[in-house]
N, C-alpha and C. Protein backbone atom coordinates (compact mmCIF):
# COMPACT_ATOMS: atom_id res chain seq x y z
N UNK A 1 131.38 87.08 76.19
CA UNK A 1 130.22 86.29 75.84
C UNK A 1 128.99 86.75 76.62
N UNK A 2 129.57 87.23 77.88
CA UNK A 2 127.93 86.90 78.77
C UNK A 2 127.61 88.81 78.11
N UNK A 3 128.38 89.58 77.93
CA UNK A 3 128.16 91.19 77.67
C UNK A 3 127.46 91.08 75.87
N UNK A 4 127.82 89.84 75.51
CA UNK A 4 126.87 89.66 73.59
C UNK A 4 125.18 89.48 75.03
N UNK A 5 125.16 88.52 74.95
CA UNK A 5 124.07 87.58 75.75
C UNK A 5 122.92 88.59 76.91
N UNK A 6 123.97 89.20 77.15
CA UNK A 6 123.11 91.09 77.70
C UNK A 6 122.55 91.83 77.00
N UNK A 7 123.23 92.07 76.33
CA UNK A 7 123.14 92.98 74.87
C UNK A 7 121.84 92.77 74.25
N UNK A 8 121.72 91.25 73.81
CA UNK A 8 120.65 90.90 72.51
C UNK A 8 119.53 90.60 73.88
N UNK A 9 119.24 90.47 75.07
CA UNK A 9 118.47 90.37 75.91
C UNK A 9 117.68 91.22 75.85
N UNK A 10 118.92 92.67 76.51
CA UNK A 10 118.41 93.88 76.62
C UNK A 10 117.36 94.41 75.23
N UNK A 11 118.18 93.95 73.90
CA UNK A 11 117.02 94.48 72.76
C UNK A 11 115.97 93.95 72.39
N UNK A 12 115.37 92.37 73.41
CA UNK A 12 114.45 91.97 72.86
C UNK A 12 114.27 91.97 71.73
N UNK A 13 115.09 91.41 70.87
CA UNK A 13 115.09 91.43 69.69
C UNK A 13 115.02 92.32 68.49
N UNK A 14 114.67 93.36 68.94
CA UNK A 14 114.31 94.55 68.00
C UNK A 14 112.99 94.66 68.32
N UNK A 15 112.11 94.41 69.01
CA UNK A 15 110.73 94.64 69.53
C UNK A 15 110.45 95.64 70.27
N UNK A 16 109.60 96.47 70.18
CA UNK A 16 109.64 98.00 71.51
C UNK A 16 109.48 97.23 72.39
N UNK A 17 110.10 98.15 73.56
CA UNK A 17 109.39 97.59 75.48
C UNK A 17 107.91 97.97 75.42
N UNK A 18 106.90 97.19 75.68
CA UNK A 18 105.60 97.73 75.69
C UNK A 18 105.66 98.52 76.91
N UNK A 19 106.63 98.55 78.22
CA UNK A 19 106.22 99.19 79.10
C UNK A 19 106.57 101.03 79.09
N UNK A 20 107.26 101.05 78.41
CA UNK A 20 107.99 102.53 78.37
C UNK A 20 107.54 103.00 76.79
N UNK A 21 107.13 102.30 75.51
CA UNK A 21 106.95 102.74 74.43
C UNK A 21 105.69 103.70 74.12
N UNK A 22 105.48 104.39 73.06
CA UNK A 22 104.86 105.46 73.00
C UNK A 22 103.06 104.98 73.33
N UNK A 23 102.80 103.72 72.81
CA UNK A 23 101.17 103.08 73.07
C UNK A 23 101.25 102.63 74.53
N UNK A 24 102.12 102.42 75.58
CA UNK A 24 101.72 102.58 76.96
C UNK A 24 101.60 104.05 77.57
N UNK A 25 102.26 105.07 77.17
CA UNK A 25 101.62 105.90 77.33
C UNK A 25 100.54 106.72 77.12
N UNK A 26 100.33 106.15 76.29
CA UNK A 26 98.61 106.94 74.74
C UNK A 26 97.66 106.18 76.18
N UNK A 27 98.03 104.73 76.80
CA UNK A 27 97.15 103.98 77.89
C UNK A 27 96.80 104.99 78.60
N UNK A 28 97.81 105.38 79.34
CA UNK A 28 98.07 105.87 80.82
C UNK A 28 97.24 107.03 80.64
N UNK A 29 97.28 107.98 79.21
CA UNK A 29 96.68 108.94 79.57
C UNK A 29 94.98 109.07 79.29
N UNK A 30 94.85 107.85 78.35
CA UNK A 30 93.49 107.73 77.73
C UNK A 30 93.07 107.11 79.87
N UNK A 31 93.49 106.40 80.05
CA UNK A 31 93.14 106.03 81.37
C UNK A 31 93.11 106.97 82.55
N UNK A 32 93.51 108.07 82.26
CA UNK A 32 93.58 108.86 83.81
C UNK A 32 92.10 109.80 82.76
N UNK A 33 92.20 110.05 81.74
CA UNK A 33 90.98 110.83 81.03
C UNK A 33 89.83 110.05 81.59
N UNK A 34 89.53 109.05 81.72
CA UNK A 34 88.02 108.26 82.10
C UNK A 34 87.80 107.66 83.30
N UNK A 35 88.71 107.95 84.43
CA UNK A 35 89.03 107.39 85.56
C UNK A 35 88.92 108.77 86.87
N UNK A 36 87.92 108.43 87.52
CA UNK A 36 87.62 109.64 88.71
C UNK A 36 87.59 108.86 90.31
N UNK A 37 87.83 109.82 91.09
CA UNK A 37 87.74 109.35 92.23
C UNK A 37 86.82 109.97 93.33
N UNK A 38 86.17 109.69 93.96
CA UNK A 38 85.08 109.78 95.15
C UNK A 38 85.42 109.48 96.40
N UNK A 39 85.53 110.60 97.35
CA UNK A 39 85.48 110.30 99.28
C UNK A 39 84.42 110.32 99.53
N UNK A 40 83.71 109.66 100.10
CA UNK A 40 82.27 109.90 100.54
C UNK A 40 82.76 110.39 102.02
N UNK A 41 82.48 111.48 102.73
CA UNK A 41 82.91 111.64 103.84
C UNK A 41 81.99 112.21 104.19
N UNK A 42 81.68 111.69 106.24
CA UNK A 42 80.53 112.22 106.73
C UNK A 42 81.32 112.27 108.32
N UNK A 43 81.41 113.57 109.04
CA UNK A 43 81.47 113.82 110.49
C UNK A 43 83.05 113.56 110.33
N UNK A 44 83.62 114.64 108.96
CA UNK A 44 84.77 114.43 108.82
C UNK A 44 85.83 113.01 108.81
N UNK A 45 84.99 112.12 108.53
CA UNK A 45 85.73 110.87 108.68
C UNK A 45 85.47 110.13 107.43
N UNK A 46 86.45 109.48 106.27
CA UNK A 46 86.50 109.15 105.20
C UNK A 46 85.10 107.83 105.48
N UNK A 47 84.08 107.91 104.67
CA UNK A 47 83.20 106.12 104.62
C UNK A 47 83.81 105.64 103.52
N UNK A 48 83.89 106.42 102.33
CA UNK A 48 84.67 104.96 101.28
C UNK A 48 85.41 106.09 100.28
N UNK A 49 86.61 105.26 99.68
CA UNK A 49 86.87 105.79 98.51
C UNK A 49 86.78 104.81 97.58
N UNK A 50 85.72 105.74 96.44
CA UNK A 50 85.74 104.99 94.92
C UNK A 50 86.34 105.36 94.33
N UNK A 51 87.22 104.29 92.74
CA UNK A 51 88.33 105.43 92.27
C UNK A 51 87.61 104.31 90.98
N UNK A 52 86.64 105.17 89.83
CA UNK A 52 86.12 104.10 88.92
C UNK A 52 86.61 104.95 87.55
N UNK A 53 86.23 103.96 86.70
CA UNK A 53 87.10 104.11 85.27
C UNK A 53 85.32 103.54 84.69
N UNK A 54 85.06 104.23 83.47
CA UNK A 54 84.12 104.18 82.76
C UNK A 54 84.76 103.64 80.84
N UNK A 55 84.65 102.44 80.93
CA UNK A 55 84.79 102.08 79.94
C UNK A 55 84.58 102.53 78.65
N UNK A 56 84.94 103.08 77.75
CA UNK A 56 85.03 103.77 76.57
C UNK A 56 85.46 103.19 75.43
N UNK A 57 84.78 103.64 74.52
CA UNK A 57 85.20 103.19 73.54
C UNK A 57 86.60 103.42 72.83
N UNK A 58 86.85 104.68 73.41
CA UNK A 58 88.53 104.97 73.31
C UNK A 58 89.81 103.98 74.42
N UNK A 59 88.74 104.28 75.37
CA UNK A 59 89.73 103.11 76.55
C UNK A 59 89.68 101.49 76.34
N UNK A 60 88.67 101.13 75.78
CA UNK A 60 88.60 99.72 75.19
C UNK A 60 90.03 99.53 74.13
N UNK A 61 89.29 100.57 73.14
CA UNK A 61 90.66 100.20 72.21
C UNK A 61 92.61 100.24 72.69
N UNK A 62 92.57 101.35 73.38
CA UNK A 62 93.97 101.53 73.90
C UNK A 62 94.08 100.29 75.13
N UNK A 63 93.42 99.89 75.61
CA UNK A 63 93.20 98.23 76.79
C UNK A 63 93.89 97.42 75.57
N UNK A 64 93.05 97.52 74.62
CA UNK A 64 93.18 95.87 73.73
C UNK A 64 94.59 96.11 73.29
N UNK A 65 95.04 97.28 72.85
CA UNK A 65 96.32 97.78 72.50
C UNK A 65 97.14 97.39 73.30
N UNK A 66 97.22 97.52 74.36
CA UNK A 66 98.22 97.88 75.58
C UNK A 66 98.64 96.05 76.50
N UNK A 67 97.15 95.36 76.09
CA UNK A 67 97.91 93.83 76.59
C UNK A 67 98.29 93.24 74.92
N UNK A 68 97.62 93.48 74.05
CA UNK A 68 98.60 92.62 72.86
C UNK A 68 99.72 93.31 72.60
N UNK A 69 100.24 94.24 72.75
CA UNK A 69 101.61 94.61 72.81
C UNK A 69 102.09 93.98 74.03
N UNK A 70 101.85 93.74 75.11
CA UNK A 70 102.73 93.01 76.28
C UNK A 70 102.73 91.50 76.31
N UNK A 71 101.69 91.07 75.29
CA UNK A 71 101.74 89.59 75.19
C UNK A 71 102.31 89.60 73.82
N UNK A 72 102.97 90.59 73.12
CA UNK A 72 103.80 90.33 71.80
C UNK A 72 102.51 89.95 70.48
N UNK A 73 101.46 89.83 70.82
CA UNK A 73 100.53 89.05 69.98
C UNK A 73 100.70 89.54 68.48
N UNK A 74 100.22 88.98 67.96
CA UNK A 74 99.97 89.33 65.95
C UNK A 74 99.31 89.80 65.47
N UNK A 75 98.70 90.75 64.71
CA UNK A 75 97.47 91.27 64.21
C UNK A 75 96.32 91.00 64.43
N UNK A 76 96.03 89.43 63.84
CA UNK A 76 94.78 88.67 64.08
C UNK A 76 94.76 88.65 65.59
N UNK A 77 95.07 88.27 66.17
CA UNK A 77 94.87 88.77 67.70
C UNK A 77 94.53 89.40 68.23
N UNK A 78 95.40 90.75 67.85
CA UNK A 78 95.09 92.08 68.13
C UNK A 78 93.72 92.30 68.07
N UNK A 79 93.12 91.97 66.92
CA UNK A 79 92.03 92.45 65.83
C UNK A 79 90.43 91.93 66.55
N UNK A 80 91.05 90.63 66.85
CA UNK A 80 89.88 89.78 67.63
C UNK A 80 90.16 90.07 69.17
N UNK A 81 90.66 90.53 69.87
CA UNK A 81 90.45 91.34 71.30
C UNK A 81 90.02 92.85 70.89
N UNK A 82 90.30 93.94 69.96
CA UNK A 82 90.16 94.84 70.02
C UNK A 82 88.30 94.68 69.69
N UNK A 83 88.07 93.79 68.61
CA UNK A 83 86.49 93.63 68.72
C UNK A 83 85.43 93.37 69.46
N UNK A 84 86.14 92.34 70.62
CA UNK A 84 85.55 92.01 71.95
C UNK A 84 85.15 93.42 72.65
N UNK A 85 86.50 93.87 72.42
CA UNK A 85 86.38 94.74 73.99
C UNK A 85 85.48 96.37 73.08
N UNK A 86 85.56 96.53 71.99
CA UNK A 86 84.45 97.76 71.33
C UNK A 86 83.01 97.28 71.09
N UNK A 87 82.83 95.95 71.12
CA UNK A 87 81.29 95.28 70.73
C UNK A 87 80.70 95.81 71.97
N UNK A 88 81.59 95.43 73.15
CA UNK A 88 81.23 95.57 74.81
C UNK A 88 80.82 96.95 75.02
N UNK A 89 81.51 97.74 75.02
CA UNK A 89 82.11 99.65 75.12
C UNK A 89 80.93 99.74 74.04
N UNK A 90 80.50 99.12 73.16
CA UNK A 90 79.49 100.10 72.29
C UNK A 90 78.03 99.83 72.69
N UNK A 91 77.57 98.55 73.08
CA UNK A 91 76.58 97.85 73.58
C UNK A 91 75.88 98.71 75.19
N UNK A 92 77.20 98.45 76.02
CA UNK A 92 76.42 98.49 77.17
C UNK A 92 77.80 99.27 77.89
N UNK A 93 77.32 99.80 79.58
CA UNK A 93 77.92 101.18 80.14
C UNK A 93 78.66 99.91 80.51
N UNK A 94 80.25 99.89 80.82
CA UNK A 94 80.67 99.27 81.99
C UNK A 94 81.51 100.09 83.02
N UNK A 95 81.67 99.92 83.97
CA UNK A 95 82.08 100.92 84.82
C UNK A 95 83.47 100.06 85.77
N UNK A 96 84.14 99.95 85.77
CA UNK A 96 85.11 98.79 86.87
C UNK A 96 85.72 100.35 87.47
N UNK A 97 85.45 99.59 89.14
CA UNK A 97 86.31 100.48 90.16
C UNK A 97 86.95 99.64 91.92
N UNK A 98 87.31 100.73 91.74
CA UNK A 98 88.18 99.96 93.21
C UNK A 98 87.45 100.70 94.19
N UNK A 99 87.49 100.09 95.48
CA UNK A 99 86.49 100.70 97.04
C UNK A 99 87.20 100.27 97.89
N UNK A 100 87.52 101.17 99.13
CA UNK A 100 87.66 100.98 100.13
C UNK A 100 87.15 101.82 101.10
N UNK A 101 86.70 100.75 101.95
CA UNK A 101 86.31 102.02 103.18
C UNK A 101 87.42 101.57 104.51
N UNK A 102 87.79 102.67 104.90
CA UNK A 102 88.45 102.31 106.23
C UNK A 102 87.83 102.14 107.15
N UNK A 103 88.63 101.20 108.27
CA UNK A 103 88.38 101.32 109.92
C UNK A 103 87.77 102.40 110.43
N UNK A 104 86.65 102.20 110.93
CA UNK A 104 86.28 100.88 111.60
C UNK A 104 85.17 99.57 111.28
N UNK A 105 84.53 100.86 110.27
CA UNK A 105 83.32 100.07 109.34
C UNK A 105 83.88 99.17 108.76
N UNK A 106 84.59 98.94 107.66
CA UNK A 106 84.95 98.65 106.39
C UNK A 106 83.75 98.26 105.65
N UNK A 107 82.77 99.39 105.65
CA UNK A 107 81.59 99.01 104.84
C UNK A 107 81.89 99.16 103.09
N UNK A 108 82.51 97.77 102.68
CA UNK A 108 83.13 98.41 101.26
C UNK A 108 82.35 97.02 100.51
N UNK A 109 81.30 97.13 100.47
CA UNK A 109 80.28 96.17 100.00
C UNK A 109 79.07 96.67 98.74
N UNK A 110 78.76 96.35 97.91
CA UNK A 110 78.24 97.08 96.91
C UNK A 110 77.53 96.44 96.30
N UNK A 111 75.45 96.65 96.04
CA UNK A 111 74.44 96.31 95.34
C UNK A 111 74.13 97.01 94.16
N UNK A 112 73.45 96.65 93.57
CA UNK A 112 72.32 97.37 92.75
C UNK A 112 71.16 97.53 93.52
N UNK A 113 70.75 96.88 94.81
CA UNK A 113 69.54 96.92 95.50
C UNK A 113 70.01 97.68 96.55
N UNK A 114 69.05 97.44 97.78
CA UNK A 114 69.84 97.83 98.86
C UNK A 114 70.01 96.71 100.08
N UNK A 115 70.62 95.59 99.39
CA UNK A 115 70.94 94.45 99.75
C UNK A 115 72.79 94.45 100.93
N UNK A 116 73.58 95.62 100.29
CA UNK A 116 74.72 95.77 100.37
C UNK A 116 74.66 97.45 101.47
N UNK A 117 76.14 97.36 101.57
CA UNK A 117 76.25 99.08 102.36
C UNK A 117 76.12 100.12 101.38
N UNK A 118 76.49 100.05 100.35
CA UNK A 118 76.42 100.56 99.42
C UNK A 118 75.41 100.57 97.79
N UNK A 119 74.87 101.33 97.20
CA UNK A 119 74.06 101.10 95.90
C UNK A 119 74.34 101.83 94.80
N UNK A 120 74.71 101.28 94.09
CA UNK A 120 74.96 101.86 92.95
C UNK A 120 73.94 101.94 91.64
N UNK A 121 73.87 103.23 90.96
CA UNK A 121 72.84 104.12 89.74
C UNK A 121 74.17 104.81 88.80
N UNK A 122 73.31 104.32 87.79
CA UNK A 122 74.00 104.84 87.04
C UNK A 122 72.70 105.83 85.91
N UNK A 123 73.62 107.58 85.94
CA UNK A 123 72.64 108.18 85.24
C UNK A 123 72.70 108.70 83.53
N UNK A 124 72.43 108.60 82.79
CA UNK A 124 72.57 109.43 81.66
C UNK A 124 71.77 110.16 81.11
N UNK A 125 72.60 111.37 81.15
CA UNK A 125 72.21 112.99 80.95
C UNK A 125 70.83 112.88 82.08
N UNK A 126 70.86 112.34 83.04
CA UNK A 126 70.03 112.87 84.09
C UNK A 126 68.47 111.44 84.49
N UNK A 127 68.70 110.59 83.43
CA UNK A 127 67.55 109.50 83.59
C UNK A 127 68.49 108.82 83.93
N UNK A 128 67.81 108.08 84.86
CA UNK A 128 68.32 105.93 85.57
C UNK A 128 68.54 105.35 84.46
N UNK A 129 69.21 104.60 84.32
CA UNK A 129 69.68 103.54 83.04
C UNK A 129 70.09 102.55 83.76
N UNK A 130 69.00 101.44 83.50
CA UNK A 130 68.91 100.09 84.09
C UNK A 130 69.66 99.51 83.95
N UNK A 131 69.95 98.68 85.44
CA UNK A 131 71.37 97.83 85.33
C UNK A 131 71.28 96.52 84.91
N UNK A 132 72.46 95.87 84.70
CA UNK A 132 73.00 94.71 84.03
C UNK A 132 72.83 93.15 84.84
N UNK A 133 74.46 94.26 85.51
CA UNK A 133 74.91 93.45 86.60
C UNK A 133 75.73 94.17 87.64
N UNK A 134 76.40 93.39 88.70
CA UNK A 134 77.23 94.13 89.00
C UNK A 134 78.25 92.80 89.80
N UNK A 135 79.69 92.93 89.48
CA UNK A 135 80.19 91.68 90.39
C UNK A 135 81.73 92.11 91.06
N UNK A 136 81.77 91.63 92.11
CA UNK A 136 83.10 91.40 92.40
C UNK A 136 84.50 90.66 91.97
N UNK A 137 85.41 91.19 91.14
CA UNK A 137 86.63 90.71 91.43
C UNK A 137 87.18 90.10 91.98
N UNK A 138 87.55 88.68 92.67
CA UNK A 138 87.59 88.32 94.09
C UNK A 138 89.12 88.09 93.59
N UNK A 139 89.49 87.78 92.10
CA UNK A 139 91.14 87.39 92.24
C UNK A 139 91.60 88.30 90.38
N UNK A 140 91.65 89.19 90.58
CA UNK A 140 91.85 90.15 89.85
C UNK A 140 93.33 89.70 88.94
N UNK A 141 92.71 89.42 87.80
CA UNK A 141 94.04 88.67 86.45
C UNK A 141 95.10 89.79 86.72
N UNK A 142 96.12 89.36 85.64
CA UNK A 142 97.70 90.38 85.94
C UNK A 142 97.30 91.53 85.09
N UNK A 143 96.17 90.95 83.97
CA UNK A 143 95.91 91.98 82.82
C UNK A 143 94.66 93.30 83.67
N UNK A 144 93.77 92.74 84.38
CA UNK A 144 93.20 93.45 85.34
C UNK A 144 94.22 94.80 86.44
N UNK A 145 95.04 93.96 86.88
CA UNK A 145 96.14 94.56 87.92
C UNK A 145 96.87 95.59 87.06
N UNK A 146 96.87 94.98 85.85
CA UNK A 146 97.69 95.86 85.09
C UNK A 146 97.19 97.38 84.52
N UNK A 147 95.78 97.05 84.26
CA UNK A 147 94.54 98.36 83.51
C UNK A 147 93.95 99.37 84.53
N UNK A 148 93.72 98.40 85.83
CA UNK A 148 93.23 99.60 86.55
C UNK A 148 94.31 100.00 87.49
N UNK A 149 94.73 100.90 87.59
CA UNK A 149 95.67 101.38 88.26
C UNK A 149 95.36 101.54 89.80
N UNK A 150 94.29 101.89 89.98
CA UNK A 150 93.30 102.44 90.79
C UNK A 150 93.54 101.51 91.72
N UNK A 151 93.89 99.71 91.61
CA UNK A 151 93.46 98.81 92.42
C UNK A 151 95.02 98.97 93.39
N UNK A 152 94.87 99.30 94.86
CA UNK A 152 95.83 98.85 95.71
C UNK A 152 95.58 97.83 96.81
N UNK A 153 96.17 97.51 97.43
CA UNK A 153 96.27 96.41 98.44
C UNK A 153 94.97 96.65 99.46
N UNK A 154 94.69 97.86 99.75
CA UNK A 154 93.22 97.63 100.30
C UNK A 154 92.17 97.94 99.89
N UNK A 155 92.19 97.69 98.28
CA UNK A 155 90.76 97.94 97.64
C UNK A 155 90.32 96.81 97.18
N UNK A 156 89.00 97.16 96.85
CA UNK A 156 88.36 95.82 96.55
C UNK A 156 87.89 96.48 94.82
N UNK A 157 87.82 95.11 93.86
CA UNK A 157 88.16 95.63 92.57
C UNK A 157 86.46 95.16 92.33
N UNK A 158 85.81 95.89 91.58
CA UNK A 158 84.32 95.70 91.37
C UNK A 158 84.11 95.73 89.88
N UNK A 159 82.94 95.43 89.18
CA UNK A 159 82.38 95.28 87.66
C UNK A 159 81.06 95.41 87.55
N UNK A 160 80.83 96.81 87.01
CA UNK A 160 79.06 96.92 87.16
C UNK A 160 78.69 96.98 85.64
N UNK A 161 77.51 96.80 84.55
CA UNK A 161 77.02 96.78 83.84
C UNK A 161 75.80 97.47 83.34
N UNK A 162 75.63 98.43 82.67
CA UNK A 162 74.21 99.04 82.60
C UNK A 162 74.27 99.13 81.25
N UNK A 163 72.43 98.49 81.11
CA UNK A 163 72.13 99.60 79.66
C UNK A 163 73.01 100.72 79.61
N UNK A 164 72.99 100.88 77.94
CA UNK A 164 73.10 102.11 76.98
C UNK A 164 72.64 102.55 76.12
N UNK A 165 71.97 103.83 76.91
CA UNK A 165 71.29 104.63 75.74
C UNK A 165 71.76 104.90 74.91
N UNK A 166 70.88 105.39 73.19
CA UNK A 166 71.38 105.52 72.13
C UNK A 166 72.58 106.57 72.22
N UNK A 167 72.19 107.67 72.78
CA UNK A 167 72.92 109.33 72.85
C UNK A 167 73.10 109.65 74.07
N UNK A 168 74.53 109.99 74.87
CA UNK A 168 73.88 110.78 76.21
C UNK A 168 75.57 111.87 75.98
N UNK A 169 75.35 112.59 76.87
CA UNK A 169 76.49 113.49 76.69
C UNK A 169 77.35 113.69 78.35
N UNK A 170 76.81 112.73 78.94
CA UNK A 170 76.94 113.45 80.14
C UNK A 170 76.16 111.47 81.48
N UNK A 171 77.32 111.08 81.49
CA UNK A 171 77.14 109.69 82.79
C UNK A 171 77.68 110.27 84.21
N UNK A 172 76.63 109.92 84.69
CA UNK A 172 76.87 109.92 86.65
C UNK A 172 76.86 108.39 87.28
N UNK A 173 77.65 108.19 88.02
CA UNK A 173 77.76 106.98 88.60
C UNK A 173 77.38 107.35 89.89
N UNK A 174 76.54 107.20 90.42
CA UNK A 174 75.98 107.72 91.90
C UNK A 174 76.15 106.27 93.12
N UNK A 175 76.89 106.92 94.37
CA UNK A 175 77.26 105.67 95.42
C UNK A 175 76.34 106.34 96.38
N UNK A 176 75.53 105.54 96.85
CA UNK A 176 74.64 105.70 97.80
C UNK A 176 74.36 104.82 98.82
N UNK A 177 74.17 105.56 99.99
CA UNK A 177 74.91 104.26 101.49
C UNK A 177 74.10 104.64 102.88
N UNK A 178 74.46 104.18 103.69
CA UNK A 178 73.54 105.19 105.20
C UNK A 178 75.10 105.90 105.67
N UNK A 179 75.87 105.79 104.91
CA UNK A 179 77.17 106.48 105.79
C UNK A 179 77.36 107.81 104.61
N UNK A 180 76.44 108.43 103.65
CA UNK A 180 76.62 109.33 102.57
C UNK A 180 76.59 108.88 101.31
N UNK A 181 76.30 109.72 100.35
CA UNK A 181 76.29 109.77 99.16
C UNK A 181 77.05 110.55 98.39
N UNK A 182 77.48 110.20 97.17
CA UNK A 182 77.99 110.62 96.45
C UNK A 182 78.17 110.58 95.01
N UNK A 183 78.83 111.24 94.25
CA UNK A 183 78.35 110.92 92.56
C UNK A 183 79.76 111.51 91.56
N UNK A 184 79.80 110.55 90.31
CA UNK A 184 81.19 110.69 89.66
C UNK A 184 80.21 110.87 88.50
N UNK A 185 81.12 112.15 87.45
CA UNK A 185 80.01 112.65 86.14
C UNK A 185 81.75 112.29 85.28
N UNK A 186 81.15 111.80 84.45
CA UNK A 186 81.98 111.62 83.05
C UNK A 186 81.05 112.63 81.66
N UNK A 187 81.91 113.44 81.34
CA UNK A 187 81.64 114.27 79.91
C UNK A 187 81.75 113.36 78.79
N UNK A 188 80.55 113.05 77.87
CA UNK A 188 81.45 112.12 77.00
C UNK A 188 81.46 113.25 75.64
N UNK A 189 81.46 114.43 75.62
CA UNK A 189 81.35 115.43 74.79
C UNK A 189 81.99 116.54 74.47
């Protein structure tokens, strides 16, 4: 009895595992494609690592894919998250990344002004493209934990927003600080 009761467990009914099936991987790789990482290092000593993911219109869709397959959802579901998240990705830049700076600073704090240790610009094909917003994560959902990979136990998970220009071929996310600067280029071409 308990080896039936394993059995029909193990098959989830006839449903793929979203975690091992072929659309979590189409994720993983559409996600390491739009996802870069940054040391800002000065006097040989790490000031921060950024590890940011630039929202896409390809990564939107495989996101919306990748939690309604783990929440089992239904078409209409599907259909109305996959629209959310391409209205967003087509509208305006979003950028979500993880930061940490180590000991002794832990200057892992981040403006649009220069309010913070850090400032963030965002460029396309070489002009400023005015920002949104920008916010902290302070309790990062399971579906969050789940998308950015990037986020570990001593990073801090961030959400910035910028205009989008009609055409660009070519985004820089520039981190700028009194401990160094630095800059992440996404090809979108």
């Amino acid at each position: 009895m308990s080896l039936a009761l394993a059995l029909l467990l193990s098959c989830r009914l006839g449903l793929p595992d979203p975690l091992i099936d072929e659309g979590a991987m189409r994720y993983e790789f559409t996600h390491e494609r739009w996802t870069r990482e940054l040391h800002v290092v000065r006097q040989f000593e790490t000031q921060v690592i950024v590890k940011a993911t630039l929202i896409t219109p390809e990564l939107a869709h495989a996101q919306a894919l990748t939690i309604s397959r783990l929440r089992f959802e239904d078409e209409a579901s599907y259909n109305v998250r996959l629209a959310a998240a391409q209205e967003q990705a087509q509208a305006e830049w979003v950028v979500v990344f993880a930061a940490n700076a180590p000991p002794p600073r832990f200057a892992d704090t981040f403006a649009l002004d220069d309010s913070a240790a850090w400032q963030l610009h965002l460029e396309a094909d070489g002009r400023r493209v005015e920002p949104i917003d920008l916010e902290r994560v302070w309790e990062p959902s399971a579906d969050e934990t789940l998308l950015y990979t990037q986020l570990d136990r001593w990073s801090k998970l961030w959400r910035a927003r910028f205009d989008k220009p009609a055409n660009a071929d070519q985004v820089d996310l520039l981190v700028v600080g009194p401990y160094g600067n630095g800059k992440i280029t996404w090809t979108l071409r």
